[in-house]
C-alpha atoms as a PDB file:
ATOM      1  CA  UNK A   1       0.000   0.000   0.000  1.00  0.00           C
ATOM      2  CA  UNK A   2       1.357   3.617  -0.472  1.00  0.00           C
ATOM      3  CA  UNK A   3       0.239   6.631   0.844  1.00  0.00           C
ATOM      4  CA  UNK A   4      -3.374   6.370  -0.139  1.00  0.00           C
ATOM      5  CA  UNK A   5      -5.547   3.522  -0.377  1.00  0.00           C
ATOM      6  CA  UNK A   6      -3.881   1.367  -3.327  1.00  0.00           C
ATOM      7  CA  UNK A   7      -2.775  -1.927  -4.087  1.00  0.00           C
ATOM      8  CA  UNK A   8       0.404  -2.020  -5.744  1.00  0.00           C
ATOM      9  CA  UNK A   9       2.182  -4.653  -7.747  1.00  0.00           C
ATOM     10  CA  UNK A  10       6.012  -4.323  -9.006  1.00  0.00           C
ATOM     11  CA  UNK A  11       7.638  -6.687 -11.362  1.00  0.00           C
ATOM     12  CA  UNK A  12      11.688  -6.552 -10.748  1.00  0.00           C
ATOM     13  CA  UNK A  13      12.036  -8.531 -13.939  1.00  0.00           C
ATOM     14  CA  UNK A  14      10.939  -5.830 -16.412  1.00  0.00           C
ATOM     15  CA  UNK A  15      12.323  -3.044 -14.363  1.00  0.00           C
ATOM     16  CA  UNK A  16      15.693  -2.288 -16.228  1.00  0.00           C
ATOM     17  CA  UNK A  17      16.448  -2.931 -20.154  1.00  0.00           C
ATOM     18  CA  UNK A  18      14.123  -4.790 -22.339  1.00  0.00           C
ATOM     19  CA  UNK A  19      10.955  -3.508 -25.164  1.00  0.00           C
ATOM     20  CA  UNK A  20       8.497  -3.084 -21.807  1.00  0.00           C
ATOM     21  CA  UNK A  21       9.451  -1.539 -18.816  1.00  0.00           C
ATOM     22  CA  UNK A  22       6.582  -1.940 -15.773  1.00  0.00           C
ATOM     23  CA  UNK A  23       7.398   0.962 -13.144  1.00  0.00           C
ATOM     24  CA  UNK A  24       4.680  -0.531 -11.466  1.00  0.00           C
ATOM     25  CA  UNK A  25       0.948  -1.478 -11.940  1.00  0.00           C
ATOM     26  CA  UNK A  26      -2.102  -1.644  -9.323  1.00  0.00           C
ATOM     27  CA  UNK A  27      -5.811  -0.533  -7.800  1.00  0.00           C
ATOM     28  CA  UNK A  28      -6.486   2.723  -6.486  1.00  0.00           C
ATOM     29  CA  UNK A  29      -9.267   2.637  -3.785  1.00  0.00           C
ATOM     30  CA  UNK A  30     -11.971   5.152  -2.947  1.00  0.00           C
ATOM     31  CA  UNK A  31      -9.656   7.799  -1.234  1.00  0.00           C
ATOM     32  CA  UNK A  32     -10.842  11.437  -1.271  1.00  0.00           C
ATOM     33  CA  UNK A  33      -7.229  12.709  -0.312  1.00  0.00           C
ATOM     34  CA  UNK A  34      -5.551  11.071  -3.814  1.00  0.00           C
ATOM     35  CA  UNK A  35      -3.382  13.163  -5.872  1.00  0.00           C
ATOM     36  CA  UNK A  36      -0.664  12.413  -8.343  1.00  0.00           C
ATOM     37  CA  UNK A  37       1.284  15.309  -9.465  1.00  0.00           C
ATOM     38  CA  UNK A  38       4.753  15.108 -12.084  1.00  0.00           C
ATOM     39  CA  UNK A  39       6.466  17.879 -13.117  1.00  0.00           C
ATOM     40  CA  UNK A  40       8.013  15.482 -15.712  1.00  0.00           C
ATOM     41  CA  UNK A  41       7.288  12.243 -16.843  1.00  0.00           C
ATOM     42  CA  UNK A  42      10.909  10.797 -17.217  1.00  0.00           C
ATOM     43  CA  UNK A  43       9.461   8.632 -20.304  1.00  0.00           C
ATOM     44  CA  UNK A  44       6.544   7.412 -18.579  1.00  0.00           C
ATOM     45  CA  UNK A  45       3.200   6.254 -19.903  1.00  0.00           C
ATOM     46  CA  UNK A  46       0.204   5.991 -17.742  1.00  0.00           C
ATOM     47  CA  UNK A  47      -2.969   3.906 -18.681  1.00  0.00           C
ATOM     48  CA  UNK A  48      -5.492   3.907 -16.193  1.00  0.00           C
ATOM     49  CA  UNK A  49      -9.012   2.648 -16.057  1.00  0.00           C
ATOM     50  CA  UNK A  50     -11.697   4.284 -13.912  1.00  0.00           C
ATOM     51  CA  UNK A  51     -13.776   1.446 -12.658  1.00  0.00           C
ATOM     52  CA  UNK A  52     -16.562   3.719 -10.379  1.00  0.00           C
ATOM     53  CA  UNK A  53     -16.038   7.001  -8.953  1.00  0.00           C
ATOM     54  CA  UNK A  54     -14.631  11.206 -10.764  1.00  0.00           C
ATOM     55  CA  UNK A  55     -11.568  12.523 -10.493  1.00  0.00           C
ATOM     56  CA  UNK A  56      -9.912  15.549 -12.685  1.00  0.00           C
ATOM     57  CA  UNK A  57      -6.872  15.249 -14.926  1.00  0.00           C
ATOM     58  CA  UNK A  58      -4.402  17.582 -16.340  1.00  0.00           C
ATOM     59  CA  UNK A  59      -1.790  16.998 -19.129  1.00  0.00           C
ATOM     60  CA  UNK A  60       0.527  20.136 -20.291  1.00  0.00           C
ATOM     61  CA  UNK A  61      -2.094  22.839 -20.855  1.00  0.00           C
ATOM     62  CA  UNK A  62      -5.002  19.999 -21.568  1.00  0.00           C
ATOM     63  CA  UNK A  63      -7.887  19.246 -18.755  1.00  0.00           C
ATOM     64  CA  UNK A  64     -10.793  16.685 -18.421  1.00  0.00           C
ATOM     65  CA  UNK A  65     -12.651  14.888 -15.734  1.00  0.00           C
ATOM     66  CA  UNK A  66     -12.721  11.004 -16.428  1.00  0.00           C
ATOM     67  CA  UNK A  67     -15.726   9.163 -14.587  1.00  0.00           C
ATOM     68  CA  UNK A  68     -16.703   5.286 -14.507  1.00  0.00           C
ATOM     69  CA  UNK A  69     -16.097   4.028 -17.659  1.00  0.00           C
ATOM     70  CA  UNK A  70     -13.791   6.086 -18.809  1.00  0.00           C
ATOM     71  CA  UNK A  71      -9.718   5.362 -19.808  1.00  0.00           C
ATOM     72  CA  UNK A  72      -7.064   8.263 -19.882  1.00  0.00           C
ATOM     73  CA  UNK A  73      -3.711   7.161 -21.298  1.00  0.00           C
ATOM     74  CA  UNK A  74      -0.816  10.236 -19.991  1.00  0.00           C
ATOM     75  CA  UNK A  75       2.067  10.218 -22.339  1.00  0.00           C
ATOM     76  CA  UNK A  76       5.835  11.063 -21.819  1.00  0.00           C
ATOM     77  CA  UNK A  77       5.494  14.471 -23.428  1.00  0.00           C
ATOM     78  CA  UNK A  78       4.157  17.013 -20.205  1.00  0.00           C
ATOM     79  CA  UNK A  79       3.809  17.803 -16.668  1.00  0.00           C
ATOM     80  CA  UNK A  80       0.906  15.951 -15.723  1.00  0.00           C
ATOM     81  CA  UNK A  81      -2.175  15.740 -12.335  1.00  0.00           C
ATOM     82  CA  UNK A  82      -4.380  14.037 -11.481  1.00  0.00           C
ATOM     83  CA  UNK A  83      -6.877  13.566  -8.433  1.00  0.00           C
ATOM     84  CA  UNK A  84      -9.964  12.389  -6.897  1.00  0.00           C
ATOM     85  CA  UNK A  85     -12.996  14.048  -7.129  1.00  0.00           C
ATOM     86  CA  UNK A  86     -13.561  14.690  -3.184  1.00  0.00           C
ATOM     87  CA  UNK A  87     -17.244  13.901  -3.339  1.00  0.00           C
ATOM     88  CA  UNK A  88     -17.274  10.993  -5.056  1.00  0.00           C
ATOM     89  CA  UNK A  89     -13.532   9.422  -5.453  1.00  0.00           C
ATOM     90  CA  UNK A  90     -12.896   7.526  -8.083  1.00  0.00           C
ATOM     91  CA  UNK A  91     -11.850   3.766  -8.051  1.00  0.00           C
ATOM     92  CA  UNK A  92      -9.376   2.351 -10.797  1.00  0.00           C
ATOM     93  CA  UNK A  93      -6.742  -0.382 -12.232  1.00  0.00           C
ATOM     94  CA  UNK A  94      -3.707   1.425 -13.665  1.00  0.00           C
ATOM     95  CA  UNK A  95      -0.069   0.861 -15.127  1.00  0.00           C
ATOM     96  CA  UNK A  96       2.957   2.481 -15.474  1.00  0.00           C
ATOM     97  CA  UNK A  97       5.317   1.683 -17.870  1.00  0.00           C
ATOM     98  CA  UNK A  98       8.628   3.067 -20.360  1.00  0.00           C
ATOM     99  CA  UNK A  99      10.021   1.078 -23.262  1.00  0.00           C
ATOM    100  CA  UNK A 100      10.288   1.758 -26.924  1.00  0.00           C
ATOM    101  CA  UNK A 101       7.238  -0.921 -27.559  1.00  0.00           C
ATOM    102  CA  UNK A 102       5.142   1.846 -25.931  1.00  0.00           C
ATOM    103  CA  UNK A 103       6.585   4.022 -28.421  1.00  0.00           C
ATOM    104  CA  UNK A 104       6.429   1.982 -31.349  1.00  0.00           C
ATOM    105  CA  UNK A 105       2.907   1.145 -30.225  1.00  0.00           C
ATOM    106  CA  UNK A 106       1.688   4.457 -30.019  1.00  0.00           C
ATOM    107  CA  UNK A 107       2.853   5.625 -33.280  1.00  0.00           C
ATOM    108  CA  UNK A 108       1.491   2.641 -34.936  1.00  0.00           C
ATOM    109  CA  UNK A 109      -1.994   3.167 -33.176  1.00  0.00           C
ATOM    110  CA  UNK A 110      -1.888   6.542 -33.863  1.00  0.00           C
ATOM    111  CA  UNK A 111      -2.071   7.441 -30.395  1.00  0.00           C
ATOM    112  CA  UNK A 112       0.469  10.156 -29.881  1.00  0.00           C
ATOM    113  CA  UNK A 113      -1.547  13.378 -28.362  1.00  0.00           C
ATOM    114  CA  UNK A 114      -4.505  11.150 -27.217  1.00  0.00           C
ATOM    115  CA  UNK A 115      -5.604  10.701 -23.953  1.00  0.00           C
ATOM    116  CA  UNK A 116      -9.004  10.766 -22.780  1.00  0.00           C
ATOM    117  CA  UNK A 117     -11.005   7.992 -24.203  1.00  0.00           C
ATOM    118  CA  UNK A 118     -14.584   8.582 -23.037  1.00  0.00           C
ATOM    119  CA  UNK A 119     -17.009   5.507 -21.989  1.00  0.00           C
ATOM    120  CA  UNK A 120     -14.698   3.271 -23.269  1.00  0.00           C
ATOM    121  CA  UNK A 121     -15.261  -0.413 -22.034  1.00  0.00           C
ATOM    122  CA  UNK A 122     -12.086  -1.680 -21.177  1.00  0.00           C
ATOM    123  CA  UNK A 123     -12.666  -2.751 -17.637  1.00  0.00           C
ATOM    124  CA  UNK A 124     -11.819  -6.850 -18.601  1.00  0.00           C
ATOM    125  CA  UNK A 125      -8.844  -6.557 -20.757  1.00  0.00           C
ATOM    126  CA  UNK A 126      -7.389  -3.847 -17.493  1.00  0.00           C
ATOM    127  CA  UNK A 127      -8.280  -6.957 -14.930  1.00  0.00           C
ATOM    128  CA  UNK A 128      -6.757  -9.584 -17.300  1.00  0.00           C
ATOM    129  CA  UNK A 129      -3.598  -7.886 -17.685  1.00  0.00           C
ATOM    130  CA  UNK A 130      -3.103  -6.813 -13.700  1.00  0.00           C
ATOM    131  CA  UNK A 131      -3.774 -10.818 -13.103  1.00  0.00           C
ATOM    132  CA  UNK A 132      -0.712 -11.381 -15.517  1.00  0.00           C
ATOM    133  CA  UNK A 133       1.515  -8.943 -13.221  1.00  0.00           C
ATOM    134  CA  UNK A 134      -0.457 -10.299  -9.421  1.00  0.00           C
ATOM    135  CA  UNK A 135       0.543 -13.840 -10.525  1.00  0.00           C
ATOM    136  CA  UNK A 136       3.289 -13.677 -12.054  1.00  0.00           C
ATOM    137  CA  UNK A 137       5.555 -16.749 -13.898  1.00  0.00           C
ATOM    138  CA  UNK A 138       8.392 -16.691 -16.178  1.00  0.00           C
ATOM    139  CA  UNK A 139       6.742 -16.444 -19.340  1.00  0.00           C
ATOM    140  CA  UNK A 140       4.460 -13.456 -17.718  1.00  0.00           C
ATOM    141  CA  UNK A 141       6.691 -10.811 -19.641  1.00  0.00           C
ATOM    142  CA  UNK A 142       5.630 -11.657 -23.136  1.00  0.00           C
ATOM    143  CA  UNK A 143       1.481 -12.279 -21.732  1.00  0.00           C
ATOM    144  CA  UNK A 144       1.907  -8.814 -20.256  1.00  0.00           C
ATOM    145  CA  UNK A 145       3.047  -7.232 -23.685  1.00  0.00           C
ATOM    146  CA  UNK A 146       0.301  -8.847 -25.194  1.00  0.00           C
ATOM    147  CA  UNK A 147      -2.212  -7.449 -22.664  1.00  0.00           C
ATOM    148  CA  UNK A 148      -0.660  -4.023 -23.111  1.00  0.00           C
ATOM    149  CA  UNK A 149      -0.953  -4.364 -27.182  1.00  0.00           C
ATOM    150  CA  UNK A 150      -4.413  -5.643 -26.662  1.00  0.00           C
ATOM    151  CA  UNK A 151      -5.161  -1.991 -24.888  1.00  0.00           C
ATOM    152  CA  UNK A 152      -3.955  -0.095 -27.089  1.00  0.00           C
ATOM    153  CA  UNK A 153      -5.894  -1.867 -29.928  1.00  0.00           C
ATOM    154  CA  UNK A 154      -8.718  -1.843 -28.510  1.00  0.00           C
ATOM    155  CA  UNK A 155      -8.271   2.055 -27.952  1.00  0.00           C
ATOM    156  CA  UNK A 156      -7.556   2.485 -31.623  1.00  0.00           C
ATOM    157  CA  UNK A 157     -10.614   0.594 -32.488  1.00  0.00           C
ATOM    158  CA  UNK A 158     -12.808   2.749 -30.033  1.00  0.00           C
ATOM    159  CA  UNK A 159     -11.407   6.334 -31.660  1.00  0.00           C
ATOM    160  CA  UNK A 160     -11.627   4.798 -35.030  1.00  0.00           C
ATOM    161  CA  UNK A 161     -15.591   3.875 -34.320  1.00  0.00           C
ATOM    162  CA  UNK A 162     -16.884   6.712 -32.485  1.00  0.00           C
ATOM    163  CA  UNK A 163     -15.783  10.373 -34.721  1.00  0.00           C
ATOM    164  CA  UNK A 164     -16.890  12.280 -32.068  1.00  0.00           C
ATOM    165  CA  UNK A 165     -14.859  11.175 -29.549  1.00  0.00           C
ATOM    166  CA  UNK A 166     -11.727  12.053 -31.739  1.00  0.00           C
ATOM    167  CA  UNK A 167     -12.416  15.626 -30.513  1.00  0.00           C
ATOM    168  CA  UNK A 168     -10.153  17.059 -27.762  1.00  0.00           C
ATOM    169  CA  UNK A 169     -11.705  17.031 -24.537  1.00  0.00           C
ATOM    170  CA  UNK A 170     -11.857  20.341 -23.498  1.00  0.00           C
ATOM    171  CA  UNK A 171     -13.659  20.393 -26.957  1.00  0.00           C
ATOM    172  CA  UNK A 172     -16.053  18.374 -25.861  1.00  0.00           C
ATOM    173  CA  UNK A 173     -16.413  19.448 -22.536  1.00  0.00           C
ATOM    174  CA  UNK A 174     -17.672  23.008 -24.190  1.00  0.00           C
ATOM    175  CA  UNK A 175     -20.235  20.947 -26.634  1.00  0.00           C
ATOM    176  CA  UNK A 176     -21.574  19.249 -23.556  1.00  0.00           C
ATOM    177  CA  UNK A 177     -21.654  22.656 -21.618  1.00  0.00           C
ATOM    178  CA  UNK A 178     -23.728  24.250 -24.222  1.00  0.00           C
ATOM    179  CA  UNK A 179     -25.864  21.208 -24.610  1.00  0.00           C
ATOM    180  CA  UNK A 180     -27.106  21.096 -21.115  1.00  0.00           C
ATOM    181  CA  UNK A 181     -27.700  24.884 -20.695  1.00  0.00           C
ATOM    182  CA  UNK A 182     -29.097  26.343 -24.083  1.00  0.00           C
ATOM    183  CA  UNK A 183     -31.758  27.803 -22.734  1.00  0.00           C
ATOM    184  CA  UNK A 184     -29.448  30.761 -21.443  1.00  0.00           C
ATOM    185  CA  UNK A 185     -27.574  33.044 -22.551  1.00  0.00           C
ATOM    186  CA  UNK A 186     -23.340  32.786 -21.879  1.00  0.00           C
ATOM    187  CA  UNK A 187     -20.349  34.798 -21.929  1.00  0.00           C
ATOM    188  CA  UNK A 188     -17.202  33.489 -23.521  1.00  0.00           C
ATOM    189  CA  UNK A 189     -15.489  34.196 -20.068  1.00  0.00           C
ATOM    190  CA  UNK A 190     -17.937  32.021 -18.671  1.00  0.00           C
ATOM    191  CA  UNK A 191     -17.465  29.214 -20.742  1.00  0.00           C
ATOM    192  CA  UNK A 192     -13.663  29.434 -20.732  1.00  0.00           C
ATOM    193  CA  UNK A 193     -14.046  28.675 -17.030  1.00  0.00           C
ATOM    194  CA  UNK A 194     -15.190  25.175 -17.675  1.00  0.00           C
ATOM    195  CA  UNK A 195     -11.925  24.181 -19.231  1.00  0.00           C
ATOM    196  CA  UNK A 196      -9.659  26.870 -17.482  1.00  0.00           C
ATOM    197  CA  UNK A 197      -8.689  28.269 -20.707  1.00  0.00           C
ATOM    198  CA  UNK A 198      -8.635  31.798 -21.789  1.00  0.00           C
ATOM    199  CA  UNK A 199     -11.796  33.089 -24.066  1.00  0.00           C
ATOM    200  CA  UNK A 200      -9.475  33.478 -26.795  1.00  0.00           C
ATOM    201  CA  UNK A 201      -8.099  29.461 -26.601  1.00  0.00           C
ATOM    202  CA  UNK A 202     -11.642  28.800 -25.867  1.00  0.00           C
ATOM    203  CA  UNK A 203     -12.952  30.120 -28.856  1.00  0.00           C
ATOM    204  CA  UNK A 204      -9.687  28.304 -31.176  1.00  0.00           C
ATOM    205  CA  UNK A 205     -10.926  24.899 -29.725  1.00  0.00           C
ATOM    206  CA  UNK A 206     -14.176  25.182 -30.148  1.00  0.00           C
ATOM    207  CA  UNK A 207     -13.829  26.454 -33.567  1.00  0.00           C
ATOM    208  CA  UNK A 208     -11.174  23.639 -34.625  1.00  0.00           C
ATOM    209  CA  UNK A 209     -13.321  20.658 -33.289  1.00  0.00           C
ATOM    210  CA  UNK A 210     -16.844  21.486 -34.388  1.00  0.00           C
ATOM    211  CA  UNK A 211     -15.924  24.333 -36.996  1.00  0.00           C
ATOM    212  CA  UNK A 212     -18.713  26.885 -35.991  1.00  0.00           C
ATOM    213  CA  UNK A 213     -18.266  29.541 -32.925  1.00  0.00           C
ATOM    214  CA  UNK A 214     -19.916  28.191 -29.800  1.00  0.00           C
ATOM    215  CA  UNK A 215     -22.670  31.288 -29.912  1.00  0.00           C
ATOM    216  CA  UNK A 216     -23.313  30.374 -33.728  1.00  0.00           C
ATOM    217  CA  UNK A 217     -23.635  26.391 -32.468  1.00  0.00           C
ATOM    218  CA  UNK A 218     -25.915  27.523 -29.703  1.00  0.00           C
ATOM    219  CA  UNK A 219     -27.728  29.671 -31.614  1.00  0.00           C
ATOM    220  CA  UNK A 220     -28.584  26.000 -34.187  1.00  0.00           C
ATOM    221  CA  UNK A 221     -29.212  24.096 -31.214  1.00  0.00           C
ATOM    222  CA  UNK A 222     -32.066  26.486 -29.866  1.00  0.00           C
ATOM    223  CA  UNK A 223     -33.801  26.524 -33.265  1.00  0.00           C
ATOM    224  CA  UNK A 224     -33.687  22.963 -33.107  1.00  0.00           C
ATOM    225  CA  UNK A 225     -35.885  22.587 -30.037  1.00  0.00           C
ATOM    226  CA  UNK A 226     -37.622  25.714 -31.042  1.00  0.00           C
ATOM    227  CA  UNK A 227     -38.803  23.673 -34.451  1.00  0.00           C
ATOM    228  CA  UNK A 228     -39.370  20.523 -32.514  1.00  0.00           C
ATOM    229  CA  UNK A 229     -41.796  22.306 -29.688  1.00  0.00           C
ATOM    230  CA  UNK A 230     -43.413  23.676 -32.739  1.00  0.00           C
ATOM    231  CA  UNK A 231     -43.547  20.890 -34.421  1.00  0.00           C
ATOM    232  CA  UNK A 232     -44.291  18.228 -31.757  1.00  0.00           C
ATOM    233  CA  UNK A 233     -46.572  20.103 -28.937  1.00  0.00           C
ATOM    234  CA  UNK A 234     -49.653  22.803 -29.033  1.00  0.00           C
ATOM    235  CA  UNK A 235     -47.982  24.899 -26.103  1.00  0.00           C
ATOM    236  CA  UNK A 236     -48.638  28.184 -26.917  1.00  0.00           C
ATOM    237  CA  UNK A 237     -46.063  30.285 -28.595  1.00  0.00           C
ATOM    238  CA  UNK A 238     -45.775  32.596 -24.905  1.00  0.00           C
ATOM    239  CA  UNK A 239     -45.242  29.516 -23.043  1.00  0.00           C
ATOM    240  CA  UNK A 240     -42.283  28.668 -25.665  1.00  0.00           C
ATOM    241  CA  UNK A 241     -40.584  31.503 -25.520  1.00  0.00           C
ATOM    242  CA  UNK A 242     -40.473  31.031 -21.431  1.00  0.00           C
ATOM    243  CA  UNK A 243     -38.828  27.317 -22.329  1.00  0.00           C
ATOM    244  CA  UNK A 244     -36.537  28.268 -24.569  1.00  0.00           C
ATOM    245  CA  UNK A 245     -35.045  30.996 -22.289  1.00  0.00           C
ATOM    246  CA  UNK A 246     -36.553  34.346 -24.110  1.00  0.00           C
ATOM    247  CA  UNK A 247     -37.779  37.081 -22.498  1.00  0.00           C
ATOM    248  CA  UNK A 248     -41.073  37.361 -24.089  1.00  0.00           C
ATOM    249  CA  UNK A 249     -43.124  35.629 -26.891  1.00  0.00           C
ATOM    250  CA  UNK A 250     -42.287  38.652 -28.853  1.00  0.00           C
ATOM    251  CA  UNK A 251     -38.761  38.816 -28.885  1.00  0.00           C
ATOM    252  CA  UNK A 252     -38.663  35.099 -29.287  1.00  0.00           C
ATOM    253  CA  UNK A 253     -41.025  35.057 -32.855  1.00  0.00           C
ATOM    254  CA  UNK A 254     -38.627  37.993 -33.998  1.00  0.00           C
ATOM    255  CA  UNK A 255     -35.717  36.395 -33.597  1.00  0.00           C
ATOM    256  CA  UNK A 256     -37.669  32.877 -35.273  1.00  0.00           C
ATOM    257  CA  UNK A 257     -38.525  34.500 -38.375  1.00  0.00           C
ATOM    258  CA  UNK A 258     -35.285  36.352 -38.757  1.00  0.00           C
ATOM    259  CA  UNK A 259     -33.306  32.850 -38.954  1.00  0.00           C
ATOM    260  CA  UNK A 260     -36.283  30.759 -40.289  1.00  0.00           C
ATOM    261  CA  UNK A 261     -38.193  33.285 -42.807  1.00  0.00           C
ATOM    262  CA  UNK A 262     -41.808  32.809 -41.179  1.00  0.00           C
ATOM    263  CA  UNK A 263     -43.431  33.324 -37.775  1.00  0.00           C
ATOM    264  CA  UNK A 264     -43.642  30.649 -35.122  1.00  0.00           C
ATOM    265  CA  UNK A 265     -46.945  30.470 -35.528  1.00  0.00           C
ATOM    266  CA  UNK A 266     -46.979  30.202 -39.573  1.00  0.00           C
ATOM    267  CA  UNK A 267     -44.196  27.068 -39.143  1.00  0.00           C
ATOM    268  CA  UNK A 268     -46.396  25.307 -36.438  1.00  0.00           C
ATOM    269  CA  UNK A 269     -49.320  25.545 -38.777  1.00  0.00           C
ATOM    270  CA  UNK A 270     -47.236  23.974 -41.819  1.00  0.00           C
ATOM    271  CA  UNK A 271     -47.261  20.773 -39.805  1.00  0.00           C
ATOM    272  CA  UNK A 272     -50.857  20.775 -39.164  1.00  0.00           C
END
């Protein structure tokens, strides 16, 4: 056990020379106090799965906030935290490990600058691999490569399948932002405080990852639900406006027509 609640597992064997290098692998327990923090990485890769629990992660000048279900993979290339969430501390398998088959692997998995993989279901092949290094024999070095490779795969696979998770993750922390509170207006200040960047790098990401500005996004997702209240429900048009976050009915039918061509009222009836 170290300092806070973990299990930890070293392999002497694949400390010094050799393709894979294990500094060390293990289980981090439910600890509120937890908190990793390296100024450099001295050629160190981390790949850690979060079985239950939050924490927050930084990498160079990159944040995110992995939950259960989630894998982050920290690469030799920044200073690097990361922590428990204090409410609700997260739980997790992990390994660290050096060797130029973590390089090699990354470049041919097209890894390099990835490291948040979101809802990612890795949880078996993280528990098959740690039961290579708990019970370990002598032919446990070339198993654990294989469990390693078998990671990394499968992380390929998952960024190849799901576009959207290609985006950075302060990129999609800003979507998700905006997605869950569309119904009010925003400053760009404000929403640079969600990924503690400045409006200016704010407004680069978001413009790079979904190529619109977030108040042109915002201003498509609110028509959106604005179409598909009128569409979908006989509310009247006051009671809309309230929803979608306008001030009055009349400000909200002005600013309807101006993007869709026709009144509120005139588009509800075309569906009638």
């Amino acid at each position: 056990m170290g300092r806070w609640k973990e299990t930890i597992y070293t392999c002497p064997q694949l400390s010094d020379g050799g393709p894979l290098r294990l500094f060390s692998a293990g289980i981090t327990h439910p600890d509120s106090t937890y908190r990793i923090s390296r100024p450099e990485s001295n050629g160190m890769y981390v790949l850690e799965y979060v079985i239950r629990g939050r924490g927050q992660v930084t990498c160079g000048d990159r944040h995110f906030s992995p939950q259960g279900g989630d894998v982050y993979f920290l690469q030799p290339e920044a200073a690097e935290e990361y922590c428990s969430d204090p409410a609700e501390p997260w739980e997790k398998v992990w390994f660290n490990l050096q060797g130029p088959l973590m390089d090699a692997l990354c470049d041919a998995y097209s890894l390099r600058g990835l490291f948040y993989f979101r809802d990612c279901p890795l949880q078996t092949e993280f528990f098959q691999t740690l039961e290579i290094v708990r019970n370990w024999r002598s032919d446990s070095a070339a198993r654990l490569a294989i469990g390693v490779h078998t990671i990394l795969g499968r992380l390929y696979e998952w960024r190849k399948n799901h576009p959207e998770l290609r985006k950075s993750p302060e990129g999609i922390c800003l979507k998700e932002y905006l997605d869950h509170h569309w119904q009010r207006k925003f400053s760009l200040r404000e929403l640079a405080g969600q990924i503690r960047k400045s409006p200016a790098q704010t407004l680069r990401i978001f413009q790079r990852d979904w190529n619109d500005t977030p108040c042109g996004y915002l201003q498509k997702l609110r028509m959106f639900f604005a179409c598909q209240y009128l569409e979908n429900t006989d509310d009247p048009i006051k009671v809309l406006a309230s929803i979608m976050g306008f001030k009055d009915e009349f400000y909200f039918s002005n600013w309807f027509k101006h993007r869709k061509g026709v009144s509120p009222s005139r588009y509800r009836r075309s569906f009638r």
